[in-house]
Structures are given as C-alpha cells and as structure tokens.
C-alpha atoms as a PDB file:
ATOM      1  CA  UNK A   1       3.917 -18.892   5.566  1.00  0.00           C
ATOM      2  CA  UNK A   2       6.404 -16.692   3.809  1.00  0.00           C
ATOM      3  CA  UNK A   3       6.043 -12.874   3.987  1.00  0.00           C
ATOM      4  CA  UNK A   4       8.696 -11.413   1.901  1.00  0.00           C
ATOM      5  CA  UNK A   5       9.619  -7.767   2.130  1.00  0.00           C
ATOM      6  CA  UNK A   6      11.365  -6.384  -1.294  1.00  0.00           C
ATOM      7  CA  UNK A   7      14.101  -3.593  -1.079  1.00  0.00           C
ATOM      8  CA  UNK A   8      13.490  -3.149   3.057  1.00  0.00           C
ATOM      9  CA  UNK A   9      17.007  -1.066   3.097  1.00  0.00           C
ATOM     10  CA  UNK A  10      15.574   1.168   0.499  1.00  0.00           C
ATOM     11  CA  UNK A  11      11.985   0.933   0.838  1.00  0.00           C
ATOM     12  CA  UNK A  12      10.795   2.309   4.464  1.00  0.00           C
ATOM     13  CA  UNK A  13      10.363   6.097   4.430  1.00  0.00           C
ATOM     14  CA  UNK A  14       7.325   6.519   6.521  1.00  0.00           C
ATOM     15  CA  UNK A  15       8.056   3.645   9.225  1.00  0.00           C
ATOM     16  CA  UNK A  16       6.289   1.047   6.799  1.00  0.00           C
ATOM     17  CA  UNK A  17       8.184  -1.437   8.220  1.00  0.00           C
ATOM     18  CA  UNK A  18       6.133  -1.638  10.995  1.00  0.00           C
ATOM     19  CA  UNK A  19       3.905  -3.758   9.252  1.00  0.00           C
ATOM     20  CA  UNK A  20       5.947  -5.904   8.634  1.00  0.00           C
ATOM     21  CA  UNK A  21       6.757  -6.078  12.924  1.00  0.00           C
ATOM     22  CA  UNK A  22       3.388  -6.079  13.439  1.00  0.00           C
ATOM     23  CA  UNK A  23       2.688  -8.669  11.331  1.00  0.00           C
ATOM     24  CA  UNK A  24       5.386 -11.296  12.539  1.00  0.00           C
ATOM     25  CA  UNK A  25       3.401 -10.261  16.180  1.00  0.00           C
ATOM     26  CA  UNK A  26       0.604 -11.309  14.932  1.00  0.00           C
ATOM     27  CA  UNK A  27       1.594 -14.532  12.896  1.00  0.00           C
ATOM     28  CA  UNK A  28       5.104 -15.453  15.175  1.00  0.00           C
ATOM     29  CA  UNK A  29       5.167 -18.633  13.109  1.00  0.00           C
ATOM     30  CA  UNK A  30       5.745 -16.724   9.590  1.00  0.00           C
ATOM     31  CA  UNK A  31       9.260 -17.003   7.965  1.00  0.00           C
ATOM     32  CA  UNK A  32      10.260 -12.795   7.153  1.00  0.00           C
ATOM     33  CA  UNK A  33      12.224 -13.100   4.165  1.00  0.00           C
ATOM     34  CA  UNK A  34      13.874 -10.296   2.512  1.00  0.00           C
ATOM     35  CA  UNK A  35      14.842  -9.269  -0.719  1.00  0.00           C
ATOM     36  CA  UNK A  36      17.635  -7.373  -0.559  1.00  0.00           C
ATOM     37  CA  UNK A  37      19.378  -4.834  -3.590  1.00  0.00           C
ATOM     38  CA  UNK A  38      22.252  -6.882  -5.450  1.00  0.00           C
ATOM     39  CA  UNK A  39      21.044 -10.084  -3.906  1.00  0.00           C
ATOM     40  CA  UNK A  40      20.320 -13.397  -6.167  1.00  0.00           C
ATOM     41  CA  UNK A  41      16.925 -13.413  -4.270  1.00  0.00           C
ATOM     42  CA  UNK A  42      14.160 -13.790  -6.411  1.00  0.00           C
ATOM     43  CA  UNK A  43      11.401 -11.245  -5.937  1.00  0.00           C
ATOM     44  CA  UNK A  44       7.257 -12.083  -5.656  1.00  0.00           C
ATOM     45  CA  UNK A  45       7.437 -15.818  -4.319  1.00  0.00           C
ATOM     46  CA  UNK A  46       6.439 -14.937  -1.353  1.00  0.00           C
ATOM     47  CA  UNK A  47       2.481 -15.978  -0.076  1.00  0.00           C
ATOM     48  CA  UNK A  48       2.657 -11.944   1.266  1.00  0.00           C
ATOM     49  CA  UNK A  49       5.000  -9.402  -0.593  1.00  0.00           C
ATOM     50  CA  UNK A  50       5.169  -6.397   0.858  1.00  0.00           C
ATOM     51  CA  UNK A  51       7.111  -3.165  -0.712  1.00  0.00           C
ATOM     52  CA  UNK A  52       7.105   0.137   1.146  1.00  0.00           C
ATOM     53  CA  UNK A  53       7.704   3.820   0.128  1.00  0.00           C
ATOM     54  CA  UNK A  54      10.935   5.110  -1.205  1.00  0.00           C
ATOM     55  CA  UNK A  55      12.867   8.161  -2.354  1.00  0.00           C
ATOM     56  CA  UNK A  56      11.999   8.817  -5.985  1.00  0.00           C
ATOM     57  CA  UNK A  57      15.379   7.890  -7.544  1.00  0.00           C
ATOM     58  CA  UNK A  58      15.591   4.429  -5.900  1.00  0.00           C
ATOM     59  CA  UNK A  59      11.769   4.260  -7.438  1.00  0.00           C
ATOM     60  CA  UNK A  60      13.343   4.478 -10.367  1.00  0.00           C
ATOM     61  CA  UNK A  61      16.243   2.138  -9.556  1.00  0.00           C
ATOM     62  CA  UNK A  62      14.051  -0.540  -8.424  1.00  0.00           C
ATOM     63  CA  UNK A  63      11.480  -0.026 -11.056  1.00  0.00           C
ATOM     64  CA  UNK A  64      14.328  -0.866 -13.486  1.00  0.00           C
ATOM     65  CA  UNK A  65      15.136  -4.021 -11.181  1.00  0.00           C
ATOM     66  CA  UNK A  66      11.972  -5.715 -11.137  1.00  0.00           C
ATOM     67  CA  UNK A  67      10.918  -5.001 -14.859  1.00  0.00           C
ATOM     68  CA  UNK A  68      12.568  -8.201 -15.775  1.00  0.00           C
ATOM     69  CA  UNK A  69      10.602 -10.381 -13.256  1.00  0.00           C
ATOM     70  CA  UNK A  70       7.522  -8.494 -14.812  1.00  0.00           C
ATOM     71  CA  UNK A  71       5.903 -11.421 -16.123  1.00  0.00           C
ATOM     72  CA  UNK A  72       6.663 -13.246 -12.502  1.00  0.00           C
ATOM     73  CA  UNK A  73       4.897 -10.215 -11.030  1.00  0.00           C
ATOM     74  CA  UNK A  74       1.664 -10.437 -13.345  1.00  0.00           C
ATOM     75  CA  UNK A  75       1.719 -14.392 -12.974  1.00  0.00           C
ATOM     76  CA  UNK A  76       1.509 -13.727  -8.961  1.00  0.00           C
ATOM     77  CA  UNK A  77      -1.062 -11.455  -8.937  1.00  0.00           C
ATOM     78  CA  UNK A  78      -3.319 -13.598 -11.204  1.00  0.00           C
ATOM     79  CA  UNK A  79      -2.544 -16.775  -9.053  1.00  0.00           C
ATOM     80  CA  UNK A  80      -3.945 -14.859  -5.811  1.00  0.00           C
ATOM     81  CA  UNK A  81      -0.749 -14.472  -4.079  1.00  0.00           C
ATOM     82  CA  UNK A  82      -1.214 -11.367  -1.873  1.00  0.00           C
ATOM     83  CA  UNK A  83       0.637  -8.069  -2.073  1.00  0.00           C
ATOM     84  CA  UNK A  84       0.795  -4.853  -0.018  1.00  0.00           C
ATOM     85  CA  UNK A  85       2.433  -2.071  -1.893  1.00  0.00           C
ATOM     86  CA  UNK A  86       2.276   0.888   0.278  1.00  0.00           C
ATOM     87  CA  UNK A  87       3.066   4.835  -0.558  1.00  0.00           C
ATOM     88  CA  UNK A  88       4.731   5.115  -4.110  1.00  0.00           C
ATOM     89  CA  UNK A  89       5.854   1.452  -4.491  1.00  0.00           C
ATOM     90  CA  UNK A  90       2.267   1.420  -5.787  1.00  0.00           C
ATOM     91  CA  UNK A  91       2.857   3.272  -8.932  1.00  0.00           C
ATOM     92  CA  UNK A  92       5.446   0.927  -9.935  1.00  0.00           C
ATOM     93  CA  UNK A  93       2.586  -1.419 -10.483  1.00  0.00           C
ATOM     94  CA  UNK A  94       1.746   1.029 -12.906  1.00  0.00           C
ATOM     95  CA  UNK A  95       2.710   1.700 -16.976  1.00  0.00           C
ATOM     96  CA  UNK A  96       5.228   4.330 -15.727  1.00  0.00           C
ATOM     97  CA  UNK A  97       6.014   7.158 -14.027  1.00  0.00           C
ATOM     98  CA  UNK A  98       6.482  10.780 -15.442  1.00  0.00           C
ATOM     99  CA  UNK A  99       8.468  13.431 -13.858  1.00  0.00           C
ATOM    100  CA  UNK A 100       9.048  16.429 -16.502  1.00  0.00           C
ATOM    101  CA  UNK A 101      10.011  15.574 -20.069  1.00  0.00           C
ATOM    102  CA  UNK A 102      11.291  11.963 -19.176  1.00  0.00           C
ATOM    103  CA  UNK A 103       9.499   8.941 -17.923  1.00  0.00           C
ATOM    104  CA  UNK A 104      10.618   5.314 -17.044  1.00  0.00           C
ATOM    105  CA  UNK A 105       9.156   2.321 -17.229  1.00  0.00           C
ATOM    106  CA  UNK A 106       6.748   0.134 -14.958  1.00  0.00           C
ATOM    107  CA  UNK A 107       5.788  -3.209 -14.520  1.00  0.00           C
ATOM    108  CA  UNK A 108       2.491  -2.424 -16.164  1.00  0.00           C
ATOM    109  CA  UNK A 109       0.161  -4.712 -14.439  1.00  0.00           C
ATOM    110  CA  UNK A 110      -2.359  -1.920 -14.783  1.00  0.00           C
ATOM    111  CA  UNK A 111      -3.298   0.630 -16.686  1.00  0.00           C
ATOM    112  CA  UNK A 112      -2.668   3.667 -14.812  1.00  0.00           C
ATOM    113  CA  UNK A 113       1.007   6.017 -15.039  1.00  0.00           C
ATOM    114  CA  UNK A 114       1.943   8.477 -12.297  1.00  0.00           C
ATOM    115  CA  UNK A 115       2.676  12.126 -13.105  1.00  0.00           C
ATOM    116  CA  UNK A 116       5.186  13.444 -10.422  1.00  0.00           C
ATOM    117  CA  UNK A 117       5.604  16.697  -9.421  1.00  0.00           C
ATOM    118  CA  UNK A 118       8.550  18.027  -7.558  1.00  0.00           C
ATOM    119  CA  UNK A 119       7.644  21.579  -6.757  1.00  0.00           C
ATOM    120  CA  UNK A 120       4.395  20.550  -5.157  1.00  0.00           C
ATOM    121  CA  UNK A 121       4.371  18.048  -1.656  1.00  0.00           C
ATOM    122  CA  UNK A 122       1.044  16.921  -0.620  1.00  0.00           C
ATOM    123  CA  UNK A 123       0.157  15.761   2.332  1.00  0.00           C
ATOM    124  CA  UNK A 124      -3.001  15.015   4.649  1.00  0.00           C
ATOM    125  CA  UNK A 125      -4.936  12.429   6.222  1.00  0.00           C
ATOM    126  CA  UNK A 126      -7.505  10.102   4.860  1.00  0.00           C
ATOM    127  CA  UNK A 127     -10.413   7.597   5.602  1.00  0.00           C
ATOM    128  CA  UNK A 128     -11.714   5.361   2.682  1.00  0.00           C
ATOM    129  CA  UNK A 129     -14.097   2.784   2.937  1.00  0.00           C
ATOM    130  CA  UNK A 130     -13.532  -1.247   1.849  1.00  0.00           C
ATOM    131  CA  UNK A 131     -16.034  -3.687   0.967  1.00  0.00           C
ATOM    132  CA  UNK A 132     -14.035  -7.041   0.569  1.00  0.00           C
ATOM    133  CA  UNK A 133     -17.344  -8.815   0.204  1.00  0.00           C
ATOM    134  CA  UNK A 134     -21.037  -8.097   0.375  1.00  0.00           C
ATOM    135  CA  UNK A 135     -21.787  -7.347   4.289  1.00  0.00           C
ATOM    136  CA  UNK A 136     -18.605  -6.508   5.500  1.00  0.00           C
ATOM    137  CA  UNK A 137     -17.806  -2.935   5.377  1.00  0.00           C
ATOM    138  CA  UNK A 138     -14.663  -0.932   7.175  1.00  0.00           C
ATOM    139  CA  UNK A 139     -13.432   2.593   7.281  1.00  0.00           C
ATOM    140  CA  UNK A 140      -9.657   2.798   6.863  1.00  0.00           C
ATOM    141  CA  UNK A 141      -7.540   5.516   8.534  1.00  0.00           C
ATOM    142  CA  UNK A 142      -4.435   6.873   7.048  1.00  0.00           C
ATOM    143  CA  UNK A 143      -1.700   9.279   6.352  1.00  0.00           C
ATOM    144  CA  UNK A 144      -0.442  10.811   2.606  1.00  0.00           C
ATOM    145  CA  UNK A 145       2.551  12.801   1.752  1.00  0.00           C
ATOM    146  CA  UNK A 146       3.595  12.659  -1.783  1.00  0.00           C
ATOM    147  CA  UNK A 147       4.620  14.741  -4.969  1.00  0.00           C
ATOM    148  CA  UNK A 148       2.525  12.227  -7.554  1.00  0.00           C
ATOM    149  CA  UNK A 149      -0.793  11.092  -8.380  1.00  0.00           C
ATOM    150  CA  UNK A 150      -2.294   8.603 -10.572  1.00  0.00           C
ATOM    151  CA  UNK A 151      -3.535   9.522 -14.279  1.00  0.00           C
ATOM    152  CA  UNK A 152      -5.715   7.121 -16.978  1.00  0.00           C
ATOM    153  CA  UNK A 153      -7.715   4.258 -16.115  1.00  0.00           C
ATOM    154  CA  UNK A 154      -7.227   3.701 -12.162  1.00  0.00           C
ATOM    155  CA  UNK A 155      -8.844   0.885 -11.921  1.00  0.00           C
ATOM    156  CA  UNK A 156     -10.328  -1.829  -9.611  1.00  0.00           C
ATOM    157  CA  UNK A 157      -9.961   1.035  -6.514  1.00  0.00           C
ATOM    158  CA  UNK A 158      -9.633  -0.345  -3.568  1.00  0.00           C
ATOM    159  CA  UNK A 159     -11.248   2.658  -1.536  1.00  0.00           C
ATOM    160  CA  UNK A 160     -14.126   4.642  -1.826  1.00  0.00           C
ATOM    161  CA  UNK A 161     -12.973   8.029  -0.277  1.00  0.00           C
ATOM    162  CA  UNK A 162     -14.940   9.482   2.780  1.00  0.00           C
ATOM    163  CA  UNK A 163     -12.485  11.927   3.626  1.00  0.00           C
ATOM    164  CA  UNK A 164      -9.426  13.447   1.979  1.00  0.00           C
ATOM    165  CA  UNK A 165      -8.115  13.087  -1.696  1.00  0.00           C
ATOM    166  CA  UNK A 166      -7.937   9.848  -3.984  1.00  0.00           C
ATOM    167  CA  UNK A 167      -5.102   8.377  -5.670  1.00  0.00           C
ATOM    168  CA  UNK A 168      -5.964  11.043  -9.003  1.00  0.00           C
ATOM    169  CA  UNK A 169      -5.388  13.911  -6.555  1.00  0.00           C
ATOM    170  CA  UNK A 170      -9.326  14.997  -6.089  1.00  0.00           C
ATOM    171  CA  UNK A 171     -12.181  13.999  -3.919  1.00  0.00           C
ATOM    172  CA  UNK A 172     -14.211  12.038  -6.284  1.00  0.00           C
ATOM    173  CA  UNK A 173     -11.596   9.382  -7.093  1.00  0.00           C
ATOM    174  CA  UNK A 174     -11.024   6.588  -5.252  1.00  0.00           C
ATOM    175  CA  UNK A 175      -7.696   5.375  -3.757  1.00  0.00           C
ATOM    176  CA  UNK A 176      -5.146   2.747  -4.241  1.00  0.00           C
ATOM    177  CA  UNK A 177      -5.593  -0.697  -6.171  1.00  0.00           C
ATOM    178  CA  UNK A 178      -7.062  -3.659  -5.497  1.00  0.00           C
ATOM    179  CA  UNK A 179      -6.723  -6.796  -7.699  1.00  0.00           C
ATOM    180  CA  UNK A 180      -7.488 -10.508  -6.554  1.00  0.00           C
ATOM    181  CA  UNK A 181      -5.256 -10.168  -3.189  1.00  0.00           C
ATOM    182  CA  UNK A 182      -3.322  -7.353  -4.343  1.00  0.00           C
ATOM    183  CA  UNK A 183      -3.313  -3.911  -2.332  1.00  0.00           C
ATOM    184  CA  UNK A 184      -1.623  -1.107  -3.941  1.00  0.00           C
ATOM    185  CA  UNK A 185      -2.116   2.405  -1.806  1.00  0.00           C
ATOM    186  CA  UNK A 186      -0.600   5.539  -1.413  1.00  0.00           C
ATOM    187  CA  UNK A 187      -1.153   5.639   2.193  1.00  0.00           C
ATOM    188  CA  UNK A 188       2.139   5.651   4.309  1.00  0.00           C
ATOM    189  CA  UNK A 189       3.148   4.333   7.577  1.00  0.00           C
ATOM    190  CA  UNK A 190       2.029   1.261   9.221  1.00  0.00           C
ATOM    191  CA  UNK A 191      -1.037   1.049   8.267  1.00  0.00           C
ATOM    192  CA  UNK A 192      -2.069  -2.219   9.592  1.00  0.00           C
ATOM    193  CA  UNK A 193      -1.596  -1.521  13.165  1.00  0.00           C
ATOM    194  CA  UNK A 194      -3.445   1.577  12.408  1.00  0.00           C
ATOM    195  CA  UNK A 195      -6.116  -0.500  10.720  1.00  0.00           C
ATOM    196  CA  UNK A 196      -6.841  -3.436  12.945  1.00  0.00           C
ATOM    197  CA  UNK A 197     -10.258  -4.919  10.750  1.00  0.00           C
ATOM    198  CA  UNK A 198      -7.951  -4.778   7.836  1.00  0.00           C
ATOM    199  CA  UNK A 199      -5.069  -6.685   9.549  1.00  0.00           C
ATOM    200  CA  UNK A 200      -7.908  -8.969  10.770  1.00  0.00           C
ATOM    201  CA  UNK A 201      -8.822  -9.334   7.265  1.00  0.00           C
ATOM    202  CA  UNK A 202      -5.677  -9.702   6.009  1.00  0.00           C
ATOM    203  CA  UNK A 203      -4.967 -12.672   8.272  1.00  0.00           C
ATOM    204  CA  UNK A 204      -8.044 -14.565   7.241  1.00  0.00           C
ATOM    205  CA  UNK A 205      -7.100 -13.993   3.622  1.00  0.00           C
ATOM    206  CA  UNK A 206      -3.736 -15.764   4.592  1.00  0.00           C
ATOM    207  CA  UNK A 207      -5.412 -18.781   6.115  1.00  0.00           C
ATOM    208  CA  UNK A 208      -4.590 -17.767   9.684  1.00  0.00           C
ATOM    209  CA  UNK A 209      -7.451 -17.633  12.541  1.00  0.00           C
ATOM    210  CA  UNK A 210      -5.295 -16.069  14.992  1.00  0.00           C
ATOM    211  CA  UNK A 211      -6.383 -12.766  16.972  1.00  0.00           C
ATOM    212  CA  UNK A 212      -4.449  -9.795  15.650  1.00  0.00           C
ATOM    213  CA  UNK A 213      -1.633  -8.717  18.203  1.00  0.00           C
ATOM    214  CA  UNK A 214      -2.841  -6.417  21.140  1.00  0.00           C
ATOM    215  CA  UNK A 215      -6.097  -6.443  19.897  1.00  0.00           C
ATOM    216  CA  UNK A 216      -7.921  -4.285  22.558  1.00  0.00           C
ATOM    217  CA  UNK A 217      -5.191  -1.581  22.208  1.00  0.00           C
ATOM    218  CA  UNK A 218      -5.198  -1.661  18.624  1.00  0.00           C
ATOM    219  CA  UNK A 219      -8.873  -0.939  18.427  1.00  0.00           C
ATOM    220  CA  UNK A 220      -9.010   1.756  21.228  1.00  0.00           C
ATOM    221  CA  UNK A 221      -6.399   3.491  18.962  1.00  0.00           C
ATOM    222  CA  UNK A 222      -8.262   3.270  15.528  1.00  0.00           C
ATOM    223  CA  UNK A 223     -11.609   4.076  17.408  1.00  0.00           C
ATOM    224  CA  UNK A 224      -9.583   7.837  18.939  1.00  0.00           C
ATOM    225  CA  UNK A 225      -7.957   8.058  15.557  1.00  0.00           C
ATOM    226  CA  UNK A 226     -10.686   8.186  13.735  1.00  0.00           C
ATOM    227  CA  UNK A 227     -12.759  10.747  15.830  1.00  0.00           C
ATOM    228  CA  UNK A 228      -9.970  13.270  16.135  1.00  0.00           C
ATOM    229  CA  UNK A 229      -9.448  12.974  12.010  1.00  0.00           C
ATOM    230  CA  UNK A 230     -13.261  13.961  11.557  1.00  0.00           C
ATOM    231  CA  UNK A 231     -12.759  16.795  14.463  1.00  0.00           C
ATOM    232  CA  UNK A 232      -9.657  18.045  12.716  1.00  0.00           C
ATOM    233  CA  UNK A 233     -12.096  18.035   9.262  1.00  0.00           C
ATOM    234  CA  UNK A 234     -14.890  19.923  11.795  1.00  0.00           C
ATOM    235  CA  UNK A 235     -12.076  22.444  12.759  1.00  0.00           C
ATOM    236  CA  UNK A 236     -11.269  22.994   9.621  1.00  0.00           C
ATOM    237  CA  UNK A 237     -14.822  23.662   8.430  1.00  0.00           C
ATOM    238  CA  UNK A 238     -15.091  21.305   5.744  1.00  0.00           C
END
C-alpha cells in the first residue's frame, strides 16, 4: 500500500502531518511516498493521497502545479482511489478560488469555488456527523481556522453539522466533500487520531483489518474531547 503525501514541505500548517504518522502506526507495512515541489514525481498514484493545509500563496502555487495532472486527478477519484484533502487543500478540488478582483484556477472536480477573505479569520470547533453506509453512524470532532468558505453547488457533503459552521460559512450547510473515497474538509490538524471510528473506517476502506494504533487511548481522548466541546457550547449558551 502506497500513501502518498503531495507538497508535505509546503502543505502542513496545522500539524496535518500527523496523519500521516499516525497512519504509518497504524499500517507499519505502508510505503510513505512523497511528492515533493520541483520533483519529477507524479502526483495522485497513490492508493491514499493525502494533501494538508497551506499558506494561501503556495495554494495558489500548487493549484497552478497540479492543474495539468487535472484529468489524472478526476480519473483517480472516479476509479475509487482514496483521498484526504484536509483544511484549504480542499478548495483546490474546487472551480477556483476568489480573493478580491482576481481568481485562479482549480482542478474543478466539483462544482463549488471558494471566496477568500483576508480581513476576516475564522476559527472554532466542530462536530459533524458521517453515515458511510446505512447503520453505521459517527460524530466527528474537529478544529477550523480559515479566511474562506465554499460558494455554489457544494455538493455530495460529507458532514451533516451538529455543532459549529459548514463549509458555506453558516449552520445549515454541511461540511467538506465526499465523492467515491474522496474526503475533502476544512477541518485542520490531525484529524484521524482525533477521530479514531474514522481512522477505523478509513483502514477498512484500504483493505486493512488491523486495529488502529493505541486504540484504547485514542478513544478515551475522542470520548473527553467531545464532552468538553459540547460544555464549551453549554458555557457559551448556545
């Protein structure tokens, strides 16, 4: 098994990359292969490609990098290879992204643009819900802290949101993407050791039957985490 991180020099704001060393915990046998800026590597051959957050001038660089592997990109995610684009790396999955009177280009695998916003920084925490499949159900925990949102047709969500905004900046709309085995969110940080059912899900996607890594840890963590995000919404009388 390959997982393949794109851009890791450029692409790990939040401490994304620990998914990436949580991962290779919990599958030691996977090959980490990176693509790296100004390398020959080709990008999204990988059988997990993972792309974390970045500042919002490399978005633009690497936007521009991967447009002409676009068709590579939209083969992938039609032939179920699986993707996790975390923080803004997700609107490059996008049309484009706007910031003021310019805008550059996306891969435009779906039909959604980002409208950025320098002046204003959001952040706050969040818990959606995901239904991979009829009878299994999980809450996901997370962190946000960003100066975009989503605009147009957002669509298939990947989380109906229980608490905190979605990825159009209110609390009706869902958040992030989710397209055959394709994850696109705006939550940062490593958010599979934060999210040990989804990890666990993950890893049966891939084929493996492995336990995740420190398992009993893992879950006493999400279990705290999630009570002290609903106290913190309790404190703040919402």
């Amino acid at each position: 098994m390959i997982i393949e991180v794109l851009y890791p020099e450029l692409c790990s704001l939040y401490g994304d990359s620990g998914n990436i060393r949580y991962l290779h915990a919990c599958l030691p046998e996977a090959e980490i292969k990176a693509v790296n800026l100004g390398s020959d590597d080709i990008p999204f051959t990988g059988d997990l490609i993972c792309m974390g957050p970045t500042t919002e001038k490399n978005q633009e660089l690497i936007a521009g990098m991967l447009l002409k592997h676009r068709s590579r990109f939209i083969d992938a995610v039609e032939e179920g290879r699986h993707f996790l684009f975390t923080g803004n790396s997700l609107e490059i999955c996008g049309q484009y992204v706007q910031d003021g009177d310019r805008q550059f280009e996306c891969l435009g695998a779906f039909p959604f643009f980002a409208v950025r916003d320098m002046e204003h920084r959001h952040n706050s925490l969040y818990i959606g819900r995901f239904e991979p499949e009829e009878g299994v159900r999980m809450d996901i925990v997370g962190f946000r802290s960003q100066f975009s949102f989503c605009r147009g047709d957002f669509n298939p969500v990947w989380l109906d949101t229980r608490r905190g905004v979605g990825s159009a900046g209110d609390i009706k709309s869902g958040e992030g993407i989710r397209l055959n085995n394709l994850i696109g969110t705006y939550l940062l940080g490593p958010i599979l050791p934060l999210n040990p059912d989804l990890t666990q899900f993950l890893m049966r996607s891939l084929g493996s039957n492995e336990p995740i890594a420190f398992e009993e840890t893992a879950r006493a963590a999400y279990s705290k985490r999630i009570e002290e995000f609903w106290a913190h919404d309790a404190a703040q009388g919402h």
